[in-house]
Protein backbone atom coordinates (compact mmCIF):
# COMPACT_ATOMS: atom_id res chain seq x y z
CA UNK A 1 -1.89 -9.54 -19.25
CA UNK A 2 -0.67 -9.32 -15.77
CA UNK A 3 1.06 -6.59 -13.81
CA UNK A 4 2.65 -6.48 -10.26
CA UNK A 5 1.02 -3.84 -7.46
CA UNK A 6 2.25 -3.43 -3.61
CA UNK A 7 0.26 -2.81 -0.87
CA UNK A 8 1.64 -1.18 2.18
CA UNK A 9 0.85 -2.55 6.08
CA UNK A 10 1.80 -0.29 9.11
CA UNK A 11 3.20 -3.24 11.95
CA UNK A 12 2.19 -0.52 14.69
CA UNK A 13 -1.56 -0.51 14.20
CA UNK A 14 -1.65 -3.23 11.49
CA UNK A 15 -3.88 -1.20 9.34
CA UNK A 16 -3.24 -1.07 5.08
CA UNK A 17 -1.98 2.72 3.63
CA UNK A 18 -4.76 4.20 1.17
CA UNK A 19 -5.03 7.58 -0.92
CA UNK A 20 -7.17 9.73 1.21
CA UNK A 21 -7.93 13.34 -0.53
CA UNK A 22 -5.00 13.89 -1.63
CA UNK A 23 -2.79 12.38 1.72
CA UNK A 24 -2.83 9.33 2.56
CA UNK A 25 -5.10 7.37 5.13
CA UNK A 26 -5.02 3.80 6.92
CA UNK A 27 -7.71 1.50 7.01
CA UNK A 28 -8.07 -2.03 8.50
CA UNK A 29 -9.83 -3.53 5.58
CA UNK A 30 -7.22 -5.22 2.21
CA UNK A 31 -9.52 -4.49 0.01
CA UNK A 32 -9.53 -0.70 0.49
CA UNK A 33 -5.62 -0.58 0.47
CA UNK A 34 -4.01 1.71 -2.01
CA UNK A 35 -2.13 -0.22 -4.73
CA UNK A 36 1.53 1.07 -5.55
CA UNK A 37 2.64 0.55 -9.04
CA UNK A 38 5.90 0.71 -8.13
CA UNK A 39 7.86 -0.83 -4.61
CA UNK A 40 9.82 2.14 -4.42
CA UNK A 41 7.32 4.12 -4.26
CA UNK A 42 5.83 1.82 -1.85
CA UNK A 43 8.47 1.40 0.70
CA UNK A 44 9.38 5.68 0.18
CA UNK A 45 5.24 6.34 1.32
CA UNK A 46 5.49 3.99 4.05
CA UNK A 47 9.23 5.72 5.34
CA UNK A 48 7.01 9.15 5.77
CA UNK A 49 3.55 7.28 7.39
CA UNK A 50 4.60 4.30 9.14
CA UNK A 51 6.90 5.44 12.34
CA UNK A 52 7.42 2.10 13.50
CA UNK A 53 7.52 -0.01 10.66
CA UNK A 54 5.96 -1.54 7.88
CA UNK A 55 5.04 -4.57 5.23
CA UNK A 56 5.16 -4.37 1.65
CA UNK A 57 3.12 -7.42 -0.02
CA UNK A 58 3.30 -7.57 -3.23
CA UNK A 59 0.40 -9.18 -5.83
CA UNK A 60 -0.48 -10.14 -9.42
CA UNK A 61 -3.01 -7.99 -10.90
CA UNK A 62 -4.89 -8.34 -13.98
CA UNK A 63 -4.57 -5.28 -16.23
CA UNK A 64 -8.79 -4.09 -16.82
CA UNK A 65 -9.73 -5.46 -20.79
C-alpha cells in the first residue's frame, strides 16, 4: 500500500524544511527533508519558515511492511 507525503523547498535559499529538535531546520540535501503527511500542514509550516516563498512536491511513499 501506498500513501502520499509533501516535502517543503524554501525558493530563497533553495534548501528542503526538516524537524530539527523540536523546530524546524533547512537542509540542502532531499533526502533529509521532513515528510508532511498532510499538504496543509505543509504549505501552513512553510507560511511561518519560508519569508519569500516556497515549493511543495508531493511523492508516493510506500507504507513500511
Amino acid at each position: 500500500m501506498t500513501h502520499r507525503v509533501f516535502i517543503v523547498q524554501d525558493r530563497e535559499s533553495a534548501q528542503f524544511l526538516f524537524p530539527d529538535c523540536g523546530d524546524v531546520g533547512l537542509t540542502a540535501w532531499i533526502n533529509e527533508a521532513g515528510l508532511f503527511e498532510s499538504e496543509e500542514a505543509a504549505i501552513e509550516t512553510a507560511f511561518v519558515h519560508c519569508t519569500e516563498g516556497f515549493i511543495v512536491f508531493e511523492f508516493i511513499e510506500d507504507d513500511p511492511l
